[in-house]
C-alpha atoms as a PDB file:
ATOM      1  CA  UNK A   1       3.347  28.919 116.951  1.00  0.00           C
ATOM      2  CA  UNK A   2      -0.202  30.594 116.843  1.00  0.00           C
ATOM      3  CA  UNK A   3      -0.814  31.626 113.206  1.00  0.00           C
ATOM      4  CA  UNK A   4      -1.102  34.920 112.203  1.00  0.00           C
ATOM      5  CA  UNK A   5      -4.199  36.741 112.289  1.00  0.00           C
ATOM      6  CA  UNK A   6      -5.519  37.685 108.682  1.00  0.00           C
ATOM      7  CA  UNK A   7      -5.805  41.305 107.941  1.00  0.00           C
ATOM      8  CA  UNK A   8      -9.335  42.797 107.807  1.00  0.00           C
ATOM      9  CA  UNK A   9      -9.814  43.404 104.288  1.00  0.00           C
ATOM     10  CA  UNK A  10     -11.371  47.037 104.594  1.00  0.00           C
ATOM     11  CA  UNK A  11      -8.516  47.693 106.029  1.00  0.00           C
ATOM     12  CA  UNK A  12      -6.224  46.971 103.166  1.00  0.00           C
ATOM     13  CA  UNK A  13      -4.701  49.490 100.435  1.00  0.00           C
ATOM     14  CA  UNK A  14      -6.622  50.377  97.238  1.00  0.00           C
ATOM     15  CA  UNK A  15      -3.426  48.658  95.763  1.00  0.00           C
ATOM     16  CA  UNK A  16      -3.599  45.238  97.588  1.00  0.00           C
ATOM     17  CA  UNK A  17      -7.567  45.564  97.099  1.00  0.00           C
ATOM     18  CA  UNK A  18      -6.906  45.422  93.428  1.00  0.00           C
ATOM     19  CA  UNK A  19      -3.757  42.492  93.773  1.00  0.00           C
ATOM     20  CA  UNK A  20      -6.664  40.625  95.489  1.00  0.00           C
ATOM     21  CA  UNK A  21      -9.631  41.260  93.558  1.00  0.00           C
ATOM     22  CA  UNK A  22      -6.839  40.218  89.867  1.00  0.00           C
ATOM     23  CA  UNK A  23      -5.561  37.397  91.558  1.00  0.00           C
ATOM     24  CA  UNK A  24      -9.246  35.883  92.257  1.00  0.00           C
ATOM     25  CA  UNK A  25      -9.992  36.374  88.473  1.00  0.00           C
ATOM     26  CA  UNK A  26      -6.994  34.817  87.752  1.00  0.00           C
ATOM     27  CA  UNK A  27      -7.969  31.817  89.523  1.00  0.00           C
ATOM     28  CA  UNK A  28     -11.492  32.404  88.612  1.00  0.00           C
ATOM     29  CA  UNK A  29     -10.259  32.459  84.843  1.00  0.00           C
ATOM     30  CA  UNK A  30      -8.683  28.971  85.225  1.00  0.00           C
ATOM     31  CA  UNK A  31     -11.841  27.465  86.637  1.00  0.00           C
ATOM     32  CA  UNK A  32     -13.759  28.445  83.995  1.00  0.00           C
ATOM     33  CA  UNK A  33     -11.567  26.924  81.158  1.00  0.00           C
ATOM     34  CA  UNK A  34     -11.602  23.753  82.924  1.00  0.00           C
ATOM     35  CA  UNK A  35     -15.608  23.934  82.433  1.00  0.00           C
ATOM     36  CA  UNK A  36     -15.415  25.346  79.075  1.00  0.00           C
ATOM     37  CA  UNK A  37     -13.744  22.024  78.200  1.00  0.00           C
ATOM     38  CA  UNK A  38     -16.641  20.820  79.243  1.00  0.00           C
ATOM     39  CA  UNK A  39     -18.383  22.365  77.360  1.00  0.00           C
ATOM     40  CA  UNK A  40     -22.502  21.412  76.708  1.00  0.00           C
ATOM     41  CA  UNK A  41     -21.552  18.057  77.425  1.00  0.00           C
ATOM     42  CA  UNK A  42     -23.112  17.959  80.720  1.00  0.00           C
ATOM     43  CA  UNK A  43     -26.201  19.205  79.751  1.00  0.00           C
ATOM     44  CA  UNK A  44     -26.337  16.594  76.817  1.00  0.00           C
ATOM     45  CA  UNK A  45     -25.757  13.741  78.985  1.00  0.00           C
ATOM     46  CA  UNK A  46     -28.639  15.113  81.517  1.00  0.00           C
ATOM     47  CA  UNK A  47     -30.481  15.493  78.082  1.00  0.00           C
ATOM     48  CA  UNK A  48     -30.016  11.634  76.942  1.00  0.00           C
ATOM     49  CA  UNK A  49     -30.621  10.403  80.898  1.00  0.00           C
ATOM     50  CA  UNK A  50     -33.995  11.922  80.707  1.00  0.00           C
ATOM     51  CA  UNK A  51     -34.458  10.530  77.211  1.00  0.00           C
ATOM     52  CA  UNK A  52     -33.614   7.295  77.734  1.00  0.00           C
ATOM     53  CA  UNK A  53     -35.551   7.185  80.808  1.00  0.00           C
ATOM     54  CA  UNK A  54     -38.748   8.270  78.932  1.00  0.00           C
ATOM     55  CA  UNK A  55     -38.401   5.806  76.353  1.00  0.00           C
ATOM     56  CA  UNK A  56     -37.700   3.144  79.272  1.00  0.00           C
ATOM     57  CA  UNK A  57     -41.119   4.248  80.651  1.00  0.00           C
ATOM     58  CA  UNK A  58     -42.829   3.678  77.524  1.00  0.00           C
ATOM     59  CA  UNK A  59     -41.390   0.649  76.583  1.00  0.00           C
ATOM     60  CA  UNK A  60     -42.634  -0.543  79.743  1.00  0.00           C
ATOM     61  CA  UNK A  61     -45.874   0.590  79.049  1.00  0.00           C
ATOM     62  CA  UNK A  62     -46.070  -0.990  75.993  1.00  0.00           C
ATOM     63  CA  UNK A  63     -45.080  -4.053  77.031  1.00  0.00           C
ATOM     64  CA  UNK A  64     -47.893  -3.976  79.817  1.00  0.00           C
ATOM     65  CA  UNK A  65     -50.480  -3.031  77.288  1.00  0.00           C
ATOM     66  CA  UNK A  66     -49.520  -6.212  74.945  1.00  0.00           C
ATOM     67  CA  UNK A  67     -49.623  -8.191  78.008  1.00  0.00           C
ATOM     68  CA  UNK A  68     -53.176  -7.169  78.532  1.00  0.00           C
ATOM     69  CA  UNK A  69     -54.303  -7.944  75.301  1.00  0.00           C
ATOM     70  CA  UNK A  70     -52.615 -11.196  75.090  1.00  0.00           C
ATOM     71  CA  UNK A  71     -54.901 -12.100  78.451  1.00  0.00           C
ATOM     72  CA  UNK A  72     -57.727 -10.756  76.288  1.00  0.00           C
ATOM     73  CA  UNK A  73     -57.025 -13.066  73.811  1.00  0.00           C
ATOM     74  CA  UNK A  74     -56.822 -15.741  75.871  1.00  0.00           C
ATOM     75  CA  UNK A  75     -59.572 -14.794  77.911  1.00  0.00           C
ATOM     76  CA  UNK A  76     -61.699 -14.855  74.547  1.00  0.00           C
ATOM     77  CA  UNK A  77     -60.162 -18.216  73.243  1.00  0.00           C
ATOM     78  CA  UNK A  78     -61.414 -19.688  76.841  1.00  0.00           C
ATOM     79  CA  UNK A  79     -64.834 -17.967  76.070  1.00  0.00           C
ATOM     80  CA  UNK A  80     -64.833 -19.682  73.111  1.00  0.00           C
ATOM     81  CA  UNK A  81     -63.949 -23.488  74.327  1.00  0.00           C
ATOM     82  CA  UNK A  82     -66.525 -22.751  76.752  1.00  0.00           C
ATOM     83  CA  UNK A  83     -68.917 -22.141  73.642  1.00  0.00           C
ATOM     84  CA  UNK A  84     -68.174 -24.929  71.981  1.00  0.00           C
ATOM     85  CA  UNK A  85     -68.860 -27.009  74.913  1.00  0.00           C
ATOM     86  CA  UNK A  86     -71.615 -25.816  75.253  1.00  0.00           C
ATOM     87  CA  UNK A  87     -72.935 -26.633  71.748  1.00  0.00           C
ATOM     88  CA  UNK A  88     -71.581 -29.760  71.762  1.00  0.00           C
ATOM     89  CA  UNK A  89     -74.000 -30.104  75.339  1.00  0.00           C
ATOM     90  CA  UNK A  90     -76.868 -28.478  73.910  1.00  0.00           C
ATOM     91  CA  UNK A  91     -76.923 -30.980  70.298  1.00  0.00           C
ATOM     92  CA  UNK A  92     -76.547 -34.075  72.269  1.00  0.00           C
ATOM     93  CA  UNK A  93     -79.677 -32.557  74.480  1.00  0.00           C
ATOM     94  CA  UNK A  94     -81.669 -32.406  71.237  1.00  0.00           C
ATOM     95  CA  UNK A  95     -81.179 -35.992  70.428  1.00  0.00           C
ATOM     96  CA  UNK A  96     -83.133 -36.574  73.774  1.00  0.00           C
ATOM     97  CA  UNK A  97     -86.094 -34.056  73.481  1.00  0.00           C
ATOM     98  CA  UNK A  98     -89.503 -34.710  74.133  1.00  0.00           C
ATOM     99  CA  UNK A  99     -91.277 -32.399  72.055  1.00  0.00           C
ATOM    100  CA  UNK A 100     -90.654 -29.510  69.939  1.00  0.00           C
ATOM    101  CA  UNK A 101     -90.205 -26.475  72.418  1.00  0.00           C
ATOM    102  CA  UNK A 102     -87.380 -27.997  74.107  1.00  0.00           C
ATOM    103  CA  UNK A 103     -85.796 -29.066  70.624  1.00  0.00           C
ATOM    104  CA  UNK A 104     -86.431 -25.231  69.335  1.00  0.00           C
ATOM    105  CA  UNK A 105     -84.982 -23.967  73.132  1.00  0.00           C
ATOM    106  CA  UNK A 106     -81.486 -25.510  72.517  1.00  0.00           C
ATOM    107  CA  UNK A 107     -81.892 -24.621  69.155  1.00  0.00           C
ATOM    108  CA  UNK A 108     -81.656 -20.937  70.185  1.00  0.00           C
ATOM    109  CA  UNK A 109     -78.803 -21.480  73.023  1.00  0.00           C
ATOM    110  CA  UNK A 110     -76.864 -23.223  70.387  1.00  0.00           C
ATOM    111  CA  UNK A 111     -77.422 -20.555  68.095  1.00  0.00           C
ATOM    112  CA  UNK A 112     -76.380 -17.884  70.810  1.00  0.00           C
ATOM    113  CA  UNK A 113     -73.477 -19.675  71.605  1.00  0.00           C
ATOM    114  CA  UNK A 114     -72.442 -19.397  67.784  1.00  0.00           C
ATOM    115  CA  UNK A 115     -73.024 -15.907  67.976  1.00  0.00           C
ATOM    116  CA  UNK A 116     -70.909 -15.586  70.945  1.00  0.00           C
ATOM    117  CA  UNK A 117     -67.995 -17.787  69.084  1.00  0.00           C
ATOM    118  CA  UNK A 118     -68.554 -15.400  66.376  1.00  0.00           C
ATOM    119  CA  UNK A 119     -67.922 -12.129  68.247  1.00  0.00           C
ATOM    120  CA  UNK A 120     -64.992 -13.873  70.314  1.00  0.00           C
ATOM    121  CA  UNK A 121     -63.378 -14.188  66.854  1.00  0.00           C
ATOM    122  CA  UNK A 122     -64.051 -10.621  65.799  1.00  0.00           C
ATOM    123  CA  UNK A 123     -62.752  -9.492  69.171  1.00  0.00           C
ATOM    124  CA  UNK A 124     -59.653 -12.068  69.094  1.00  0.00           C
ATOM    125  CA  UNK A 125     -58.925 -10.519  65.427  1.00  0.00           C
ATOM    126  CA  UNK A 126     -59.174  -7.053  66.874  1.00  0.00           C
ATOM    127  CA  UNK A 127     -56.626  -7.469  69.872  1.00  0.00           C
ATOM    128  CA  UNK A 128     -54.049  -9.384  67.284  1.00  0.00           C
ATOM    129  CA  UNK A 129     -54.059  -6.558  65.375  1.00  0.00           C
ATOM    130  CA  UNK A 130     -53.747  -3.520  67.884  1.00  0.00           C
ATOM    131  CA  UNK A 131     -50.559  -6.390  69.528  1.00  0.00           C
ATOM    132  CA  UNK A 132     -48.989  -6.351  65.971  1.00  0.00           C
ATOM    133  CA  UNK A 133     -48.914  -2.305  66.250  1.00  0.00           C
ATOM    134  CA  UNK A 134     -47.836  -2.338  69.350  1.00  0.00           C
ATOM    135  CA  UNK A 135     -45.516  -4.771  68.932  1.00  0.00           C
ATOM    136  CA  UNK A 136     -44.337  -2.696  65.940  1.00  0.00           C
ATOM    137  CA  UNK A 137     -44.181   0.371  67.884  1.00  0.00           C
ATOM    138  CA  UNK A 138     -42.490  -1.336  70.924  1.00  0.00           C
ATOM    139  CA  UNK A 139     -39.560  -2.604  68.477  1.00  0.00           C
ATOM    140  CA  UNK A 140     -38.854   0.823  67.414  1.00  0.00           C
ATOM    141  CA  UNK A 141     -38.947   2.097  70.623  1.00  0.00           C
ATOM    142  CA  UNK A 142     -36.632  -0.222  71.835  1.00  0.00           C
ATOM    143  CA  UNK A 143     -34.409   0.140  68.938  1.00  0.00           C
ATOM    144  CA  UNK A 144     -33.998   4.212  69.375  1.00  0.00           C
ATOM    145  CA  UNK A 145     -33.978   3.688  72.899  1.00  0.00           C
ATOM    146  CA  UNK A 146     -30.794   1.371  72.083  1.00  0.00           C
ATOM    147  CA  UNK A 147     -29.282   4.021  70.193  1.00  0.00           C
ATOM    148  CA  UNK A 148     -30.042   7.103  72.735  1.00  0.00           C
ATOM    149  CA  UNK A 149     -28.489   4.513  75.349  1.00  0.00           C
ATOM    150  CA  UNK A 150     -25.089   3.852  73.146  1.00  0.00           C
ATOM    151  CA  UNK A 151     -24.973   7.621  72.901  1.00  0.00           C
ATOM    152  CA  UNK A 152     -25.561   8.272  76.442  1.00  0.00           C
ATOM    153  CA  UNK A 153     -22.656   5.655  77.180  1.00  0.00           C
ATOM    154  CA  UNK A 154     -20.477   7.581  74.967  1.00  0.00           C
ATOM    155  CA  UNK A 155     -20.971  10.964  75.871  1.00  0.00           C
ATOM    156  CA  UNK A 156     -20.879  10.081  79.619  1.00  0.00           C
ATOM    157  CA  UNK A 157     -17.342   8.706  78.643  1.00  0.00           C
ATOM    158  CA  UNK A 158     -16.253  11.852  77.066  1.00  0.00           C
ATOM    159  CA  UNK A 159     -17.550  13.475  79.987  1.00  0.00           C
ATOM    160  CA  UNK A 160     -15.927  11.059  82.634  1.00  0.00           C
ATOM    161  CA  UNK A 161     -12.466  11.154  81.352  1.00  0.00           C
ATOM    162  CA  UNK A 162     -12.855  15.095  81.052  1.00  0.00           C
ATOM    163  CA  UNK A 163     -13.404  15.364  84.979  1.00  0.00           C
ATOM    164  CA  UNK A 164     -11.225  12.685  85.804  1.00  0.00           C
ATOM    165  CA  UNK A 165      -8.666  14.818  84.103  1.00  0.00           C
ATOM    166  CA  UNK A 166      -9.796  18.307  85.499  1.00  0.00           C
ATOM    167  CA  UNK A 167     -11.537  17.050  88.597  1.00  0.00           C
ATOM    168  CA  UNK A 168      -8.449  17.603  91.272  1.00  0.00           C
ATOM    169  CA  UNK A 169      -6.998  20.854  89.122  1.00  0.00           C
ATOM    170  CA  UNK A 170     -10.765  22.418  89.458  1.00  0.00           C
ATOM    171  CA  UNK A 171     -10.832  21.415  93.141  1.00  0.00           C
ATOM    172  CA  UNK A 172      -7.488  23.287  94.297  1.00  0.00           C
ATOM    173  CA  UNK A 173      -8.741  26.284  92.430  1.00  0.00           C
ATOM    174  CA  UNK A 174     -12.192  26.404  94.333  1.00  0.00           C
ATOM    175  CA  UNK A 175     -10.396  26.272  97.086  1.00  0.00           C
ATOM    176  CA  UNK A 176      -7.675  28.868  96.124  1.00  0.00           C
ATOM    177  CA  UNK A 177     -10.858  30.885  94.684  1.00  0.00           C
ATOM    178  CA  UNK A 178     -12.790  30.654  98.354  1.00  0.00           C
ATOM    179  CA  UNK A 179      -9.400  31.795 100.367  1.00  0.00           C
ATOM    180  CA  UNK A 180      -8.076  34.679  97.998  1.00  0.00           C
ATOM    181  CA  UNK A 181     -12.172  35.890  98.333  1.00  0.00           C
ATOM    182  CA  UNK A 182     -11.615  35.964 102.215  1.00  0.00           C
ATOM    183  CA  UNK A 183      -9.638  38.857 101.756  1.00  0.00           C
ATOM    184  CA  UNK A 184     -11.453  40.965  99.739  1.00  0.00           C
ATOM    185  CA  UNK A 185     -14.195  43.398 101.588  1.00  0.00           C
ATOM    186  CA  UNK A 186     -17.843  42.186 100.762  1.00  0.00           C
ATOM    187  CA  UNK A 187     -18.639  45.497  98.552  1.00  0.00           C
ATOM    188  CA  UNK A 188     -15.979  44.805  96.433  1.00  0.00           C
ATOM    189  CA  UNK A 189     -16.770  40.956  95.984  1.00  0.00           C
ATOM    190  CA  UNK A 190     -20.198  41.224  95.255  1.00  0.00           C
ATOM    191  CA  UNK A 191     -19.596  43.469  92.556  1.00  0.00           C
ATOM    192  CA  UNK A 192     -16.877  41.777  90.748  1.00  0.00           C
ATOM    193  CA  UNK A 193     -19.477  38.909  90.806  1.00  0.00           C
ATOM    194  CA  UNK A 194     -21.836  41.091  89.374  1.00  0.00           C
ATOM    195  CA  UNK A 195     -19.534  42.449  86.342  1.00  0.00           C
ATOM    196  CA  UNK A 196     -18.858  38.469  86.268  1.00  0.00           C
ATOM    197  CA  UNK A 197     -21.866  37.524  85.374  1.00  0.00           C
ATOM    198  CA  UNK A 198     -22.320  40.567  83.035  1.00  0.00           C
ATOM    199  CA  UNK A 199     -19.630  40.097  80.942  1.00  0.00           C
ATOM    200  CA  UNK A 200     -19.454  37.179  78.281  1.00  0.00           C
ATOM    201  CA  UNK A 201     -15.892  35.793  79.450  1.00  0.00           C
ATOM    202  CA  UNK A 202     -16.262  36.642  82.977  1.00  0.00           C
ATOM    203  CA  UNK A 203     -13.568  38.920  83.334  1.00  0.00           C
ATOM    204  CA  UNK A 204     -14.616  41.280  85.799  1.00  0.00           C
ATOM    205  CA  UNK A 205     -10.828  42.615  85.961  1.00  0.00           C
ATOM    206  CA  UNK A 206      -8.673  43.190  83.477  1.00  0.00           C
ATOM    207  CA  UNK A 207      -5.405  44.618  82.762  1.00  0.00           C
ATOM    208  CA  UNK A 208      -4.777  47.869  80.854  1.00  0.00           C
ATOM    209  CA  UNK A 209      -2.492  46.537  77.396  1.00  0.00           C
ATOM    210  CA  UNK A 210      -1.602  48.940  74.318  1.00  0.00           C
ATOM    211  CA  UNK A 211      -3.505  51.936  75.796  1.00  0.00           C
ATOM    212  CA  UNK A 212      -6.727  49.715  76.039  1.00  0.00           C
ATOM    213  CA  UNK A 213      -8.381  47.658  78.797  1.00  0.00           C
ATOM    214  CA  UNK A 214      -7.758  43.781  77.967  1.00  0.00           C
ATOM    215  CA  UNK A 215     -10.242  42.550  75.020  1.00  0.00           C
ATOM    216  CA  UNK A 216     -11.202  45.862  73.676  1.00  0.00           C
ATOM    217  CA  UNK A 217     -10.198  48.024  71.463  1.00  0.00           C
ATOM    218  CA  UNK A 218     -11.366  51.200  72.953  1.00  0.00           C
ATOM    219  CA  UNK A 219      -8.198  53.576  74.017  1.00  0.00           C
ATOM    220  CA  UNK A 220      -8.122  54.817  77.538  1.00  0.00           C
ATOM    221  CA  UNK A 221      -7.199  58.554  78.146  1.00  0.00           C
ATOM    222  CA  UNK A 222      -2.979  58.708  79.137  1.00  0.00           C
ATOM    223  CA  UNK A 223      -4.098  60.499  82.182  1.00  0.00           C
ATOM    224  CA  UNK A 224      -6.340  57.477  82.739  1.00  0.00           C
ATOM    225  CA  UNK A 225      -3.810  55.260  82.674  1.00  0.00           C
ATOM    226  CA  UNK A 226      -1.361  57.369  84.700  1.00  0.00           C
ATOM    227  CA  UNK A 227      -4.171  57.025  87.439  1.00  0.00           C
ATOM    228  CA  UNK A 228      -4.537  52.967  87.260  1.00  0.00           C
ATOM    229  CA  UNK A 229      -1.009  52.942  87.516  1.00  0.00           C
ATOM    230  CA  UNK A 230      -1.080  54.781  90.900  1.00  0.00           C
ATOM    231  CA  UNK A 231      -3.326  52.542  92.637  1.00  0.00           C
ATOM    232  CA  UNK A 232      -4.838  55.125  94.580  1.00  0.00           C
ATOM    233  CA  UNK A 233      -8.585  54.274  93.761  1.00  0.00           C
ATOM    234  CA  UNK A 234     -10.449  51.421  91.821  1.00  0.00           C
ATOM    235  CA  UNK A 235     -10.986  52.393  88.609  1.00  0.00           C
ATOM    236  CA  UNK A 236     -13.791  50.861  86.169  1.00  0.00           C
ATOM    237  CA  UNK A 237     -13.863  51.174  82.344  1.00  0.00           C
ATOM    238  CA  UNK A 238     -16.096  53.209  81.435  1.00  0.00           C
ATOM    239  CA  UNK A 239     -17.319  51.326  78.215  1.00  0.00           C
ATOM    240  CA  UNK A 240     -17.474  47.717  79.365  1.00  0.00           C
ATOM    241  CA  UNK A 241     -17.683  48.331  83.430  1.00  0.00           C
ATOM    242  CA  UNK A 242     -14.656  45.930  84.050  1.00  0.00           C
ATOM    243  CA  UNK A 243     -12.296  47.183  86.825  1.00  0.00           C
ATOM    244  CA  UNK A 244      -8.930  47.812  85.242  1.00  0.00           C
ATOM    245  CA  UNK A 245      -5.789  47.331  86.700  1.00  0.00           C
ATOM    246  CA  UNK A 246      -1.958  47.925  85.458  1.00  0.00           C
ATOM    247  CA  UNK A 247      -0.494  45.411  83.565  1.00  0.00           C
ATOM    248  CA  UNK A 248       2.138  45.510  85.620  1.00  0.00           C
ATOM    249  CA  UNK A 249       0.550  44.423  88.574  1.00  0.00           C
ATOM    250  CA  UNK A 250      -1.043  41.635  86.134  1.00  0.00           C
ATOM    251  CA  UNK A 251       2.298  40.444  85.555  1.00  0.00           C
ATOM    252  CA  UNK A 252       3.368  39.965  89.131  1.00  0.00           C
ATOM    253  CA  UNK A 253       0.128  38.475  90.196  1.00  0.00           C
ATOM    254  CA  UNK A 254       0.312  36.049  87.498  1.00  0.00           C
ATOM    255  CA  UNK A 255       3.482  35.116  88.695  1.00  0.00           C
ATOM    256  CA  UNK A 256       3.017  34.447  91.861  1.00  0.00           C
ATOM    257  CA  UNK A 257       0.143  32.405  91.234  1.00  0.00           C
ATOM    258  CA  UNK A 258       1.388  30.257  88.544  1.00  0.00           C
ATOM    259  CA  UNK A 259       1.943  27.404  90.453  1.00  0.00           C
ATOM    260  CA  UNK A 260      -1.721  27.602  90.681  1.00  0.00           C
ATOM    261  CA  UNK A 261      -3.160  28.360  87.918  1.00  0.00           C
ATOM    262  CA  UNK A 262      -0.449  26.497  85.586  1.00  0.00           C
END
């Protein structure tokens, strides 16, 4: 059997415009409580993921500077073996001399070569020190990285067991929210986005209750009321800009949709 053609939605009554337009912020409504369980949580765990990976870059950095002044170390403790060597050369060479010039010539390359020990030391002392603050500074990196990590772990948890709980309720609602849009006209949609994303709780429709539209406090004319009722025209509030509806008709959409929106 072919399946039957959906009405265009200009077409439709002012009173199944406004059925439509209340049952996709009923749905809508749902949605969002699943993501105000949520809550900041998201954004904390993108928060500790970029942490943590900053800290894991400078940790690695760290440990790449150490590493270079540990081979400066050992380049220097090489320079100074060579030295030595070299001294040790140079003193059995003066044993052997023929005259005084050669004997005062190693004298001075012996005496550089000291000199050269000497600074090697200084320099040797230098890099120990600026690898014990590093090494310092490493440690506590590593240590709050730890903790930003064990935090990350357990917020992601929170965060995993909330969508595992929510994930396939929030998917048949974004689906129910795309096909109950389909038949509402695009004037109508894009402003009950608009009011949406106005509005601190997103209702963009609401349902008149006590002689006020839902969540205020601000009494509606009766011969504003009598006209909601009607259905002949959208209405808006004229304080908050939410379209209004009867609660009546909130009732019976509600109704119907439980099943989804349970």
């Amino acid at each position: 059997m072919a399946k039957k053609a959906e009405k265009d939605p200009k077409l439709l009554s002012v009173e199944e415009k406004l059925r439509a337009l209340y049952r996709l912020q009923l749905i809508d409504t749902q949605i969002d409580k699943i993501r105000t369980v949520r809550g900041e949580l998201p954004l904390q765990v993108q928060d500790l993921e970029d942490e943590v990976e900053g800290l894991n870059t400078r940790i690695e950095k760290l440990k790449e500077e150490i590493s270079d002044l540990e081979g400066h170390v050992s380049a220097k403790k090489n320079a100074i073996k060579e030295s030595e060597a070299l001294i040790k050369k140079y003193e059995e060479q003066q044993k052997n001399v023929r005259n005084n010039r050669e004997f005062d010539s190693l004298s001075k390359e012996i005496e550089f070569q000291s000199l050269e020990i000497q600074l090697a030391e200084k320099r040797i002392k230098e890099f120990k020190s600026r690898i014990e603050n590093k090494t310092e500074i490493l440690e506590a990196t590593v240590e709050d990285m730890n903790d930003r990590q064990k935090e990350l772990d357990h917020k992601k948890g929170e965060l995993d067991k909330i969508v595992a709980d929510t994930e396939k309720d929030e998917k048949k609602l974004e689906k129910a929210s795309k096909d109950a849009e389909k038949s509402i006209e695009d004037r109508l949609l894009k402003a009950y986005k608009r009011i949406r994303q106005k509005v601190k709780n997103g209702m963009a429709v609401v349902p008149v209750e006590r002689e006020s539209a839902g969540g205020s406090f601000i009494r509606i004319p009766p011969q504003r009321i009598l006209d909601i009722a009607a259905r002949k025209k959208v209405i808006v509030d004229e304080h908050s800009g939410r379209i209004l509806v009867d609660e009546e008709l909130a009732n019976e959409e509600a109704e119907n949709l439980k099943d989804v929106i349970k």
